[in-house]
C-alpha atoms as a PDB file:
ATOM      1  CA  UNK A   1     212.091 -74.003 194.164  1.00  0.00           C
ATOM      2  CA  UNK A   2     210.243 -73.035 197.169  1.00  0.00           C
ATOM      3  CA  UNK A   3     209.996 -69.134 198.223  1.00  0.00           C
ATOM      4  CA  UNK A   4     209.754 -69.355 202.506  1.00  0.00           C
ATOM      5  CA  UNK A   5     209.039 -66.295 204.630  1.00  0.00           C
ATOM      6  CA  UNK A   6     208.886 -66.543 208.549  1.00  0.00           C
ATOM      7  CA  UNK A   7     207.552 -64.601 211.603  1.00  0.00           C
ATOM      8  CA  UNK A   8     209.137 -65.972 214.339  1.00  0.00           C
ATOM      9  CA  UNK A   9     207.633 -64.942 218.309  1.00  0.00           C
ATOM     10  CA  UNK A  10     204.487 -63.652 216.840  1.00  0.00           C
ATOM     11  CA  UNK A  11     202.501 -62.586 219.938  1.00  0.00           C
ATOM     12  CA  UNK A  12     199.545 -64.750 219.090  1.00  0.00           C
ATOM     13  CA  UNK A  13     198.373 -68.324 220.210  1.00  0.00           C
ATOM     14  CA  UNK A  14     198.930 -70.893 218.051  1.00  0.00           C
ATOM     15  CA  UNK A  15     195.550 -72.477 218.627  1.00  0.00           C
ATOM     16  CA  UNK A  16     194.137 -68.949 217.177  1.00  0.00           C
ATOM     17  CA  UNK A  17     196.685 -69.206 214.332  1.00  0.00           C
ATOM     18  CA  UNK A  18     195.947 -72.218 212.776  1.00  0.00           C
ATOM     19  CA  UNK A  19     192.711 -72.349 211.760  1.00  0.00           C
ATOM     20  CA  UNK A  20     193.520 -69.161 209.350  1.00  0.00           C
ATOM     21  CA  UNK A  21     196.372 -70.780 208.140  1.00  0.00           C
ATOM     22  CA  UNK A  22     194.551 -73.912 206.878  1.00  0.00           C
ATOM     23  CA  UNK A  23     192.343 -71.619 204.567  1.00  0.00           C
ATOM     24  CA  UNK A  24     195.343 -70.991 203.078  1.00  0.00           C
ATOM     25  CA  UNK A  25     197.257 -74.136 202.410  1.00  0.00           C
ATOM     26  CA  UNK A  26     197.330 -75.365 198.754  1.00  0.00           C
ATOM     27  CA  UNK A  27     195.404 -72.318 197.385  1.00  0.00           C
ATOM     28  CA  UNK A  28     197.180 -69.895 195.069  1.00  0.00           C
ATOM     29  CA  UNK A  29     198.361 -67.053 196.047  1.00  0.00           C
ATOM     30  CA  UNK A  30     196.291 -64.376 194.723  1.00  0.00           C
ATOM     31  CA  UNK A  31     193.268 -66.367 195.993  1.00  0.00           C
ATOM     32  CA  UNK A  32     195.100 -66.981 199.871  1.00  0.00           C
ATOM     33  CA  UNK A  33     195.558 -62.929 199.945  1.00  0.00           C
ATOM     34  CA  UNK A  34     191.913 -62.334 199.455  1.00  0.00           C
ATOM     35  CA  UNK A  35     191.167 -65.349 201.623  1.00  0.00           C
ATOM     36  CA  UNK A  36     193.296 -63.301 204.526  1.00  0.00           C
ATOM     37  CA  UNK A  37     192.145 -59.950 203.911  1.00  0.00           C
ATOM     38  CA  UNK A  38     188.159 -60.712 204.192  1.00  0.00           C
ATOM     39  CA  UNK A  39     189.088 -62.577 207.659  1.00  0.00           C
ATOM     40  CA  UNK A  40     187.676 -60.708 210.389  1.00  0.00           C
ATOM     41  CA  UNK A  41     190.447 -62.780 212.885  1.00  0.00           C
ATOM     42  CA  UNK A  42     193.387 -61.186 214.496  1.00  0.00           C
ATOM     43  CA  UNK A  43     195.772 -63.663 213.518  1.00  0.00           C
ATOM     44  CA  UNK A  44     195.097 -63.205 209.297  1.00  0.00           C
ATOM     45  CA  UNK A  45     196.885 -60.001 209.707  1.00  0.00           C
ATOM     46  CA  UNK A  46     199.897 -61.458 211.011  1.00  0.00           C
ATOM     47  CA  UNK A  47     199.522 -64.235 208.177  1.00  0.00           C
ATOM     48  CA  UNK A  48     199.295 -61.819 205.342  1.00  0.00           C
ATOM     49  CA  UNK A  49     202.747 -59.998 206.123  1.00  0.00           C
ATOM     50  CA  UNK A  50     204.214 -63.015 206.177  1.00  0.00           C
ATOM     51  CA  UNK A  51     202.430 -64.415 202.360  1.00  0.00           C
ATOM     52  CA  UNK A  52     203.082 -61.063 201.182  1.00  0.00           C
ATOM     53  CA  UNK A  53     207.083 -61.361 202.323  1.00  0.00           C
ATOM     54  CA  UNK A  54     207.148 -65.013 200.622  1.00  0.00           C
ATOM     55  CA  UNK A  55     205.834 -63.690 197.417  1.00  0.00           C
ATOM     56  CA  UNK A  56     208.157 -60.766 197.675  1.00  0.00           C
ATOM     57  CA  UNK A  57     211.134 -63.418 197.997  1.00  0.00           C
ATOM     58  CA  UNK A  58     209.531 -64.837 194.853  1.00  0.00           C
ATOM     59  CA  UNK A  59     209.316 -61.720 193.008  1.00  0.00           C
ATOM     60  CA  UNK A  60     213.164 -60.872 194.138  1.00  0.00           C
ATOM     61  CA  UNK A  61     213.839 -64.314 192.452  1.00  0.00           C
ATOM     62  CA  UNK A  62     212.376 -63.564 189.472  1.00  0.00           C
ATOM     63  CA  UNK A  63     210.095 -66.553 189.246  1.00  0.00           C
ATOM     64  CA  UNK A  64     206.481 -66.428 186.923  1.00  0.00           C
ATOM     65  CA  UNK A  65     204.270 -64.919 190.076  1.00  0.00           C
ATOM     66  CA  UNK A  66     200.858 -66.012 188.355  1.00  0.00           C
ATOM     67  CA  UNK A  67     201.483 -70.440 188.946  1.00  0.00           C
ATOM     68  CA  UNK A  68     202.556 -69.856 192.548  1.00  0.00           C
ATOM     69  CA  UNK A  69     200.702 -72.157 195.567  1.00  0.00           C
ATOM     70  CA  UNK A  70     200.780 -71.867 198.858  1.00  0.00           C
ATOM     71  CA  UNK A  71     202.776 -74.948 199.526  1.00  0.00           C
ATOM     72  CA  UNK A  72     203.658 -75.010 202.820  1.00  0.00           C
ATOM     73  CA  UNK A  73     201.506 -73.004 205.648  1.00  0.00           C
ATOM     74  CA  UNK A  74     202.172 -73.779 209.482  1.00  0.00           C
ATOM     75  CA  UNK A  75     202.331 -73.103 212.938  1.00  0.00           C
ATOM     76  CA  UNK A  76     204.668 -74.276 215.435  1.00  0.00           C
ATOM     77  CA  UNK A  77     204.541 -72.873 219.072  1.00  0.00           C
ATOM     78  CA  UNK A  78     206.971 -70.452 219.988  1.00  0.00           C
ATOM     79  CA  UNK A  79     208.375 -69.920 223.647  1.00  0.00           C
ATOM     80  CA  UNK A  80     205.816 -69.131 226.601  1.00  0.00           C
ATOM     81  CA  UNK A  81     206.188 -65.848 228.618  1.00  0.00           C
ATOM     82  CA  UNK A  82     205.275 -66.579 231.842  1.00  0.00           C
ATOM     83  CA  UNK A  83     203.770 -63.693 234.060  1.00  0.00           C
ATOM     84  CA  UNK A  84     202.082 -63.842 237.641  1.00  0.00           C
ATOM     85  CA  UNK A  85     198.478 -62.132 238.490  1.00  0.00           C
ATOM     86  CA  UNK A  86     198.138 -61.366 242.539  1.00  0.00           C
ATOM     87  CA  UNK A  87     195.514 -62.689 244.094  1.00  0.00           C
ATOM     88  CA  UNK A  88     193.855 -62.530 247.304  1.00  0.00           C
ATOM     89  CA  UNK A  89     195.316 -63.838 250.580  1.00  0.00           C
ATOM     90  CA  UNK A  90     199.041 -63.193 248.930  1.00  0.00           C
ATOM     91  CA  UNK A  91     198.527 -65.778 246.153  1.00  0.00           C
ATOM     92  CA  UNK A  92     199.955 -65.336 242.516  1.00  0.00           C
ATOM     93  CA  UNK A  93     198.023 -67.757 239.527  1.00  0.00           C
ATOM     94  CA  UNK A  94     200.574 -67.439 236.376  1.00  0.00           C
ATOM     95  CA  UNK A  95     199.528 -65.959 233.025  1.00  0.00           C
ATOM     96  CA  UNK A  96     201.089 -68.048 229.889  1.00  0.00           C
ATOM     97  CA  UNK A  97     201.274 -65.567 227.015  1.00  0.00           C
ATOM     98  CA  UNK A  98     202.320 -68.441 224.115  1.00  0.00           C
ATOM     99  CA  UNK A  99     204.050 -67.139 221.066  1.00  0.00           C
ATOM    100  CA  UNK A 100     203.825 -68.838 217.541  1.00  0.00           C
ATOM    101  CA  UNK A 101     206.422 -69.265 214.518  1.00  0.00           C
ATOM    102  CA  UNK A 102     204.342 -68.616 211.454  1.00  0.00           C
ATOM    103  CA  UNK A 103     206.405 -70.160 207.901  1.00  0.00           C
ATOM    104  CA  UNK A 104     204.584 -69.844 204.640  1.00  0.00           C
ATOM    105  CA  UNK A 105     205.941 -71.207 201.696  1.00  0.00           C
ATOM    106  CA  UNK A 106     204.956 -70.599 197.930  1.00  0.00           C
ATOM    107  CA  UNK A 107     206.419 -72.681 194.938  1.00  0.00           C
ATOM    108  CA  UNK A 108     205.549 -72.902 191.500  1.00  0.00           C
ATOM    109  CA  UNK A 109     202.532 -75.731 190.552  1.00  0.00           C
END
């Protein structure tokens, strides 16, 4: 049985986010959380609350915490908040601040 945590509207670009989470995918756990706390990225913060909730839905489970894999790791793109910067000559160029929805899934090998 799979263990899933999500972070849904996570103020970070998904283009940012997923090349931390494919360090992650298929590795075991212990090895992913070591993986995400020697990144120097923004977005492996973000990534580790969210292992660190899956494995916590594990442990509340009761399942053996020393065969689980990170099964499934993703990134989907959240909504777009859309802002507008003034510019000269009473123009306004729009700002796109994209959101991601970060899932993580662990499961027993």
């Amino acid at each position: 049985m799979a263990y899933t945590s999500k972070y849904r509207m996570a103020r970070i670009s998904p283009t940012k986010a997923r090349p931390v989470m494919d360090l992650i995918r298929g590795k075991r756990i212990d090895e992913a959380s070591t993986i995400l706390s020697m990144s120097k990225r923004r977005a492996a913060v973000l990534i580790k609350g969210v292992l660190d909730s899956a494995i916590a839905n594990a442990d509340q489970a009761e399942a053996n915490l020393r065969g689980l894999v990170v099964t499934d790791a993703r990134v989907d793109a959240g909504p777009t908040i859309k802002r507008y910067q003034p510019k000269d000559r009473g123009r306004a160029h729009p700002i796109l601040k994209r959101t991601s929805h970060l899932t993580v899934a662990v499961d027993s090998q």
